[in-house]
Protein backbone atom coordinates (compact mmCIF):
# COMPACT_ATOMS: atom_id res chain seq x y z
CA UNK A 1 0.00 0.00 0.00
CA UNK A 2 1.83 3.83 -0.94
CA UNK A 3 2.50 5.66 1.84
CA UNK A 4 0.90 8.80 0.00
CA UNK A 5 -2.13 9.48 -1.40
CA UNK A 6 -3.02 12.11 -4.28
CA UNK A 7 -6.19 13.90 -3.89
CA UNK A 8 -7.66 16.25 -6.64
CA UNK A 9 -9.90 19.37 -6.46
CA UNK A 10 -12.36 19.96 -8.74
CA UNK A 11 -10.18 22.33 -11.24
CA UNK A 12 -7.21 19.92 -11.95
CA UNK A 13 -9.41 16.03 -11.85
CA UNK A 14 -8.40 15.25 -15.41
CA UNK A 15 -4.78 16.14 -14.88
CA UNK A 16 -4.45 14.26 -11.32
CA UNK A 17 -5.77 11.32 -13.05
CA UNK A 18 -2.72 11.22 -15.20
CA UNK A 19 -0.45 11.92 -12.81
CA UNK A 20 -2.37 8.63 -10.89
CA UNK A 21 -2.13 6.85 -13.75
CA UNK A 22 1.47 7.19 -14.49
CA UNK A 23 2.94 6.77 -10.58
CA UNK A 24 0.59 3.34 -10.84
CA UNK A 25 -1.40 4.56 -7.79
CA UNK A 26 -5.34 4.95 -7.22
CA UNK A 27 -6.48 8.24 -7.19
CA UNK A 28 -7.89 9.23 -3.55
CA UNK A 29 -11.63 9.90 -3.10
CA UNK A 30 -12.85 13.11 -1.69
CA UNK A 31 -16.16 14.98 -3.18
CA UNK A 32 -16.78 18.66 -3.79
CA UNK A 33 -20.10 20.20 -3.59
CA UNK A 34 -21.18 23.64 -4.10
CA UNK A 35 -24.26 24.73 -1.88
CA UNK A 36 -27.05 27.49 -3.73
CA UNK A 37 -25.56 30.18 -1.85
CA UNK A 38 -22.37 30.09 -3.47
CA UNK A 39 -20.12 27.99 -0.53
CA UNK A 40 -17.81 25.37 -1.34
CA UNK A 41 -18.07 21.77 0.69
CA UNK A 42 -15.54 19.24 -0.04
CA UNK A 43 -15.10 15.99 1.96
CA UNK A 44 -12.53 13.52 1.84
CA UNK A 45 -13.71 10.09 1.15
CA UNK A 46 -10.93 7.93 2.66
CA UNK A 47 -8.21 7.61 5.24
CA UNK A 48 -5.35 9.91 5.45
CA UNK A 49 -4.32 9.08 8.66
CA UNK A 50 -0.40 9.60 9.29
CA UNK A 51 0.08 9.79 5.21
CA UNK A 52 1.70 12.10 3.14
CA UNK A 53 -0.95 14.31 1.50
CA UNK A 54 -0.55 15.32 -1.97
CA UNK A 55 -3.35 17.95 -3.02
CA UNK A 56 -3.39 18.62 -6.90
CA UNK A 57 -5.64 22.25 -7.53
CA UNK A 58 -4.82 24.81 -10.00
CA UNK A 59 -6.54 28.14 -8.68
CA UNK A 60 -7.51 29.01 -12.45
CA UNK A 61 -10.78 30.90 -13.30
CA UNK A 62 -13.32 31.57 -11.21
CA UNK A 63 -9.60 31.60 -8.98
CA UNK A 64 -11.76 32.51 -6.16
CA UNK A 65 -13.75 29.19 -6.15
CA UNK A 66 -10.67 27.05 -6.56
CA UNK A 67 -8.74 28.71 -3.97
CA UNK A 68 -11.28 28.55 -1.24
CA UNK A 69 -11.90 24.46 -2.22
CA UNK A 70 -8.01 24.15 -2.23
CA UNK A 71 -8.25 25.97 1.21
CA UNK A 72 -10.93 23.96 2.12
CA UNK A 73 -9.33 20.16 1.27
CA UNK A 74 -5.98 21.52 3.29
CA UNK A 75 -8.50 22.05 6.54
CA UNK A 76 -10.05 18.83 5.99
CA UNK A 77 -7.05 16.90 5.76
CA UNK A 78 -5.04 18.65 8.63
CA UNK A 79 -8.13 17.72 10.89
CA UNK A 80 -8.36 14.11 9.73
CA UNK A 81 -5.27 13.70 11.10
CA UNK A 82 -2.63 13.33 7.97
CA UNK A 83 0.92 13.30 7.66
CA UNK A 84 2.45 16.13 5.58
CA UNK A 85 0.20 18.21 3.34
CA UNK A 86 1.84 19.29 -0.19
CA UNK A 87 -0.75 21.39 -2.30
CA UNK A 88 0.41 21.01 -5.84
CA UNK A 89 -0.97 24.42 -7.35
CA UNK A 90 0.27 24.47 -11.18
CA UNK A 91 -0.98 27.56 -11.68
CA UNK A 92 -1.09 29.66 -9.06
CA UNK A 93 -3.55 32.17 -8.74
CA UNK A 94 -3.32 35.70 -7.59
CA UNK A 95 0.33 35.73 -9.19
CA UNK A 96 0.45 38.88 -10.51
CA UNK A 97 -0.31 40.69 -7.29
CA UNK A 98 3.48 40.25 -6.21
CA UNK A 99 3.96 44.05 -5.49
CA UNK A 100 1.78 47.00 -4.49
CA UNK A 101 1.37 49.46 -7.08
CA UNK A 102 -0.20 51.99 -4.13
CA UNK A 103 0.13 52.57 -0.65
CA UNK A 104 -3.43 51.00 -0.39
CA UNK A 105 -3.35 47.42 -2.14
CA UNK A 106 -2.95 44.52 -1.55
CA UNK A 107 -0.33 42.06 -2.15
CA UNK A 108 -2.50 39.15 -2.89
CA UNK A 109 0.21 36.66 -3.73
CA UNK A 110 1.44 37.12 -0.02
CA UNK A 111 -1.92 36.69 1.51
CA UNK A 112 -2.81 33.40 -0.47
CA UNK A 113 0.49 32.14 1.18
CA UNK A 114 -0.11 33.25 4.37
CA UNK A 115 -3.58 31.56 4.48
CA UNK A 116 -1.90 28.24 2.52
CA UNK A 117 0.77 28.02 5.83
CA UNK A 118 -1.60 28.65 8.33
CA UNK A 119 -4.24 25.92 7.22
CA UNK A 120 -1.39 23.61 7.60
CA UNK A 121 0.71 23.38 3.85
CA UNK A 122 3.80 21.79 4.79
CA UNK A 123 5.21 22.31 0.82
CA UNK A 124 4.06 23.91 -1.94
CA UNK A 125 4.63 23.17 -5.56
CA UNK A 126 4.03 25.27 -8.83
CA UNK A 127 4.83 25.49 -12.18
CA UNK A 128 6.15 28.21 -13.70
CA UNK A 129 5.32 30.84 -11.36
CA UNK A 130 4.72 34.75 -12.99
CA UNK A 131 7.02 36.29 -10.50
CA UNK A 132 9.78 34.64 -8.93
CA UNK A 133 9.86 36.60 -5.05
CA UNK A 134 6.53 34.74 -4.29
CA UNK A 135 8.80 31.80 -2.78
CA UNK A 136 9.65 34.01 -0.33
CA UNK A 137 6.16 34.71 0.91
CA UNK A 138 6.44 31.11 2.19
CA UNK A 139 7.99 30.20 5.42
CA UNK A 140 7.70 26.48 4.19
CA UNK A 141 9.50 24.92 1.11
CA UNK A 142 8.17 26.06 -2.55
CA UNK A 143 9.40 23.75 -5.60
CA UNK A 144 8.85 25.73 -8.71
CA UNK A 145 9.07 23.42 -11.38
CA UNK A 146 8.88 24.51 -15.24
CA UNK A 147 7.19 23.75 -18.67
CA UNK A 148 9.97 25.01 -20.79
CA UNK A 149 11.82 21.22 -21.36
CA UNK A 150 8.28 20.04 -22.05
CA UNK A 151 7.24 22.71 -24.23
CA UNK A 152 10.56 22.96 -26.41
CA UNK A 153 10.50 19.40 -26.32
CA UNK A 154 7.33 19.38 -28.37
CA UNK A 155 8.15 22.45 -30.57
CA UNK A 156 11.67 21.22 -31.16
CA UNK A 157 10.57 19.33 -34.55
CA UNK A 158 7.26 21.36 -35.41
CA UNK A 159 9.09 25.22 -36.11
CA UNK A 160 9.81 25.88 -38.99
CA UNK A 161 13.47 26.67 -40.38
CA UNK A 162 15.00 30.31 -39.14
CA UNK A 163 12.43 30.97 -36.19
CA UNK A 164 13.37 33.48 -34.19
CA UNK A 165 11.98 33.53 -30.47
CA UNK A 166 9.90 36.66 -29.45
CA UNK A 167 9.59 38.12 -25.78
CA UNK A 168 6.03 40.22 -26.05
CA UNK A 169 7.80 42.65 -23.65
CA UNK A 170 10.70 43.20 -21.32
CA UNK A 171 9.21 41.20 -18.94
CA UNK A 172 9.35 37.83 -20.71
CA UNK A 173 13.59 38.64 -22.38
CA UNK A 174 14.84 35.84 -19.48
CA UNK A 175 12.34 33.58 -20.70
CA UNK A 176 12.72 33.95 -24.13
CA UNK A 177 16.20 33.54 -23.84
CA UNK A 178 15.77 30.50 -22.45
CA UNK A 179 13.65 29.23 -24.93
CA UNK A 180 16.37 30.58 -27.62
CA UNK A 181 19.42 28.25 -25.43
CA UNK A 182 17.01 24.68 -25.71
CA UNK A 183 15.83 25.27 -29.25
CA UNK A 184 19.29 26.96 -30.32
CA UNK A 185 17.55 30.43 -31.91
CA UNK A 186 18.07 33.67 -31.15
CA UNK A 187 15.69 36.18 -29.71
CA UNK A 188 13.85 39.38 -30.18
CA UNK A 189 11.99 41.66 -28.21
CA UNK A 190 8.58 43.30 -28.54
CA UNK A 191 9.27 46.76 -26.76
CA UNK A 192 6.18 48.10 -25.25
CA UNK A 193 4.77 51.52 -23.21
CA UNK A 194 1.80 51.88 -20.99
CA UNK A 195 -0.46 54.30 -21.55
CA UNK A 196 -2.82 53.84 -18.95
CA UNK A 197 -2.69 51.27 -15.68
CA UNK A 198 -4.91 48.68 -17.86
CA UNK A 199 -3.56 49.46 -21.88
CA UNK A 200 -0.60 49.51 -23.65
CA UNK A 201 0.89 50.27 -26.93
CA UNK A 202 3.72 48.55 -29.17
CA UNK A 203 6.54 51.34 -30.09
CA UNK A 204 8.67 49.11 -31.88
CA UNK A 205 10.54 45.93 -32.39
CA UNK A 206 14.08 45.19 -31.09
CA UNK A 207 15.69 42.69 -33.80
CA UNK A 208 15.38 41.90 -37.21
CA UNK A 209 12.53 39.77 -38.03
CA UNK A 210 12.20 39.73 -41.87
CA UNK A 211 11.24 37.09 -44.05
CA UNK A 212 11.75 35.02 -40.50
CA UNK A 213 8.83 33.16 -38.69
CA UNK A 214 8.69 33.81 -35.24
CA UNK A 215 7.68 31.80 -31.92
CA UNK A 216 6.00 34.16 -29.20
CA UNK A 217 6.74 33.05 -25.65
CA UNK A 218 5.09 33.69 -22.48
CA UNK A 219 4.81 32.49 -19.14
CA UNK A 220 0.65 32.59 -19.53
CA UNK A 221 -1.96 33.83 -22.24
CA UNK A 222 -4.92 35.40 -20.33
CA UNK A 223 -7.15 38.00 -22.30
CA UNK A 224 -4.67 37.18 -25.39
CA UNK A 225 -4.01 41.42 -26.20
CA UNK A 226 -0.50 41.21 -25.73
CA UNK A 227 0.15 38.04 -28.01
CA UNK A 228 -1.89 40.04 -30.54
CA UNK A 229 -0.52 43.15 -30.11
CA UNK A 230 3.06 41.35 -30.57
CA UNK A 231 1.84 39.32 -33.88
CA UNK A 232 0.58 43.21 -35.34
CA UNK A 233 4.13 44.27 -34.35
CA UNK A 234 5.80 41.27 -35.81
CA UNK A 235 3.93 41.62 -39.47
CA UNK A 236 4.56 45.05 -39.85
CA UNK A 237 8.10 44.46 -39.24
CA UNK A 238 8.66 41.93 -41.61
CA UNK A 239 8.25 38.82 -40.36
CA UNK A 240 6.54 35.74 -42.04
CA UNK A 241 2.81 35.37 -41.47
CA UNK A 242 3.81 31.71 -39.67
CA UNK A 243 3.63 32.51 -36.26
CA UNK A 244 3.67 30.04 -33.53
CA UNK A 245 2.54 30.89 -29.37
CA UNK A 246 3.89 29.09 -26.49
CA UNK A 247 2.77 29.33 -22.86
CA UNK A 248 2.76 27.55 -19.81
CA UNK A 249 -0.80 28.44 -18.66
CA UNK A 250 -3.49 29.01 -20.79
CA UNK A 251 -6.30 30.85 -19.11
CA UNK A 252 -8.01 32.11 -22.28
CA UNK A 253 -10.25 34.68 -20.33
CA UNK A 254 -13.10 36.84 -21.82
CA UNK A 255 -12.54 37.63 -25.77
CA UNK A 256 -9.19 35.64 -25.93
CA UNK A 257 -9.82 33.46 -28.79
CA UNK A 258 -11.18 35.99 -31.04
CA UNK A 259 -7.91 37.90 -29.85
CA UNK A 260 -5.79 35.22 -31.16
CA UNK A 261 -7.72 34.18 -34.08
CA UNK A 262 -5.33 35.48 -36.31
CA UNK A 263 -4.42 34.08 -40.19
CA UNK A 264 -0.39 34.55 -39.21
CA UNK A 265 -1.18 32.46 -36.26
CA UNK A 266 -0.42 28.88 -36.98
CA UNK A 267 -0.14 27.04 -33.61
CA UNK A 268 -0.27 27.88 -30.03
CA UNK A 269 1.04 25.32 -27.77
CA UNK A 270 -0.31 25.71 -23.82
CA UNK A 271 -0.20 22.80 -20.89
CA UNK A 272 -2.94 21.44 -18.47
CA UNK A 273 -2.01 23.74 -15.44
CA UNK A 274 -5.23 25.13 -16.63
CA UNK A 275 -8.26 22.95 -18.00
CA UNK A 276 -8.97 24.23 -21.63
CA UNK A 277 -11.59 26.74 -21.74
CA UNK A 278 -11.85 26.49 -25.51
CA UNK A 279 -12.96 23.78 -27.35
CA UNK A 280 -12.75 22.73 -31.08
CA UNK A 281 -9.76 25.10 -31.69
CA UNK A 282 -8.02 23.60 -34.46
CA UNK A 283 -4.98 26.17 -33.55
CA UNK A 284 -4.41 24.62 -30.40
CA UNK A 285 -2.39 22.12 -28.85
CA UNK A 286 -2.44 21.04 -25.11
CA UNK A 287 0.80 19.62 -23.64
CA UNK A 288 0.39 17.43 -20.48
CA UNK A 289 2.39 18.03 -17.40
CA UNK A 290 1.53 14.53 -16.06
CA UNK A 291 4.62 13.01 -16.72
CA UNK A 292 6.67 16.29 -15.10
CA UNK A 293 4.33 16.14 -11.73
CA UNK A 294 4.08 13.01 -11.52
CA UNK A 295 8.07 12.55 -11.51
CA UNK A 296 7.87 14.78 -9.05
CA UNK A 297 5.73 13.51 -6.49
CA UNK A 298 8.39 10.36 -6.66
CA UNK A 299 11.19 11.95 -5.82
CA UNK A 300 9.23 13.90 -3.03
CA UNK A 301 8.00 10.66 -1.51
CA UNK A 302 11.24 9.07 -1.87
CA UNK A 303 13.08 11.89 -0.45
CA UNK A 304 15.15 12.36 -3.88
CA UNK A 305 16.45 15.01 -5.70
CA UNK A 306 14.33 17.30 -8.44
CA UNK A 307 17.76 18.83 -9.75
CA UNK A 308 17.37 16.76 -13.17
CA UNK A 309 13.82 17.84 -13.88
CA UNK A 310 14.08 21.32 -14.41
């Protein structure tokens, strides 16, 4: 009998049922129900006495219901008596709130730790978090594993000869450079200004894109303006109307795939931190992260290293 059990919330089932399936193990049994009102039950269906807890929720959209279920299966384990509680969050909500931006905001990254700890997380895992300081809202251990080895792994074959990788803006040169030193390309940068604290505006492009197709990288695609706004850019400076889109999580909020419906763009590659909220999108491709978490979770439960997976 493992020593560990796997539980999934309600936003990550299909992807803890791969992991299951790959580390040979049964996934545990605990139900989620959501009353008229608008709360969140959950109930765990089986013993977790003195085991080693692994809790597999992405706090995707709605991010509020996920995060108060995630909340809710850490509480219920910690007072069924179990062993060490890891919540597994591959995408982690409330990322982007990792500074204040005013002297009267929130940082919401912080708080969602702070509440994580004192419900009894003993280790945290994510996946390619937006901002890297949020391990150190954590007084406990945070693994943050990546999607790039994945990812490039499955473009590797699939770009087309002289791709160039793009960064969308300055945030995303580190990762794109990355990108660039697996696949062996070199980079370019979309250089960007805000105009206002929710638009911005492309000013120009920093690298010579003609005649070359391009692969956009970003650590998530949300309402999709910026991977548009970069594929506008990319045209009118030359490039070849065979772009390709990679990202980690794929939240594909509000208008995004009429955003990124787009005759230059060819492909865009996500994984299942998120569940797809689009269906029927010929353009799309959805890598799994099963075989990444579930390698994890091994070496966790084994007490090994995670040095080779990253």
């Amino acid at each position: 009998m493992s020593s560990f059990i796997l539980l999934p919330g309600s936003a990550s089932r299909e992807l803890a049922e791969a992991v299951a399936s790959r580390l040979g193990v049964p996934l545990g049994a605990c139900g989620v129900e959501r009353f008229p009102d608008g709360e969140t039950h959950v109930e765990v269906r089986e013993p977790v006495r003195r085991k080693e807890v692994f809790l597999l929720q992405s706090t995707g959209p709605p991010v509020n219901e996920h995060l108060v279920e995630l909340m809710a299966l850490v509480d219920a384990c910690r007072r069924a008596a179990a062993g060490p509680i890891t919540a597994i969050v591959p995408y982690f909500g409330y990322s982007r709130s990792d500074k204040r931006h005013g002297r009267r905001e929130p940082i919401a990254a912080s708080m969602v730790a702070t509440c994580l700890q004192a419900l009894g997380v003993a280790h945290v895992v994510t996946v390619d978090l937006h901002a890297s300081q949020i391990e150190g809202f954590f007084q406990v251990p945070v693994d943050n594993l990546t999607a790039e080895p994945t990812l490039c792994e499955a473009l590797r074959e699939r770009l087309p000869p002289g791709t160039v990788i793009v960064a969308p803006d300055e945030g995303a040169v580190k990762l794109a450079t990355r990108y660039a030193r697996r696949l062996g390309k070199r980079v370019v940068v979309v250089h960007k200004e805000r105009e206002s604290g929710s638009e911005t505006h492309v000013t120009h492009v920093v690298g010579d894109v003609r005649d070359c197709p391009c692969l956009i990288v970003d650590d998530m695609i949300s309402t999709g303006g910026t991977i548009r706004q970069s594929v506008e850019a990319l045209l009118e400076a030359g490039a070849c109307p065979e772009i390709t889109v990679a990202a980690t999580h794929g939240l594909f909020t509000g208008t995004a795939r009429e955003q990124l419906t787009h005759s230059a763009v060819r492909q865009i590659y996500v994984t299942d931190t998120v569940a797809p909220a689009v269906s029927r999108w010929p353009v799309l491709q959805v890598v799994s992260l099963a075989p990444l978490l579930a390698a994890a979770i091994e070496r966790f439960a084994g007490d090994g290293s995670i040095s080779d997976l990253f």
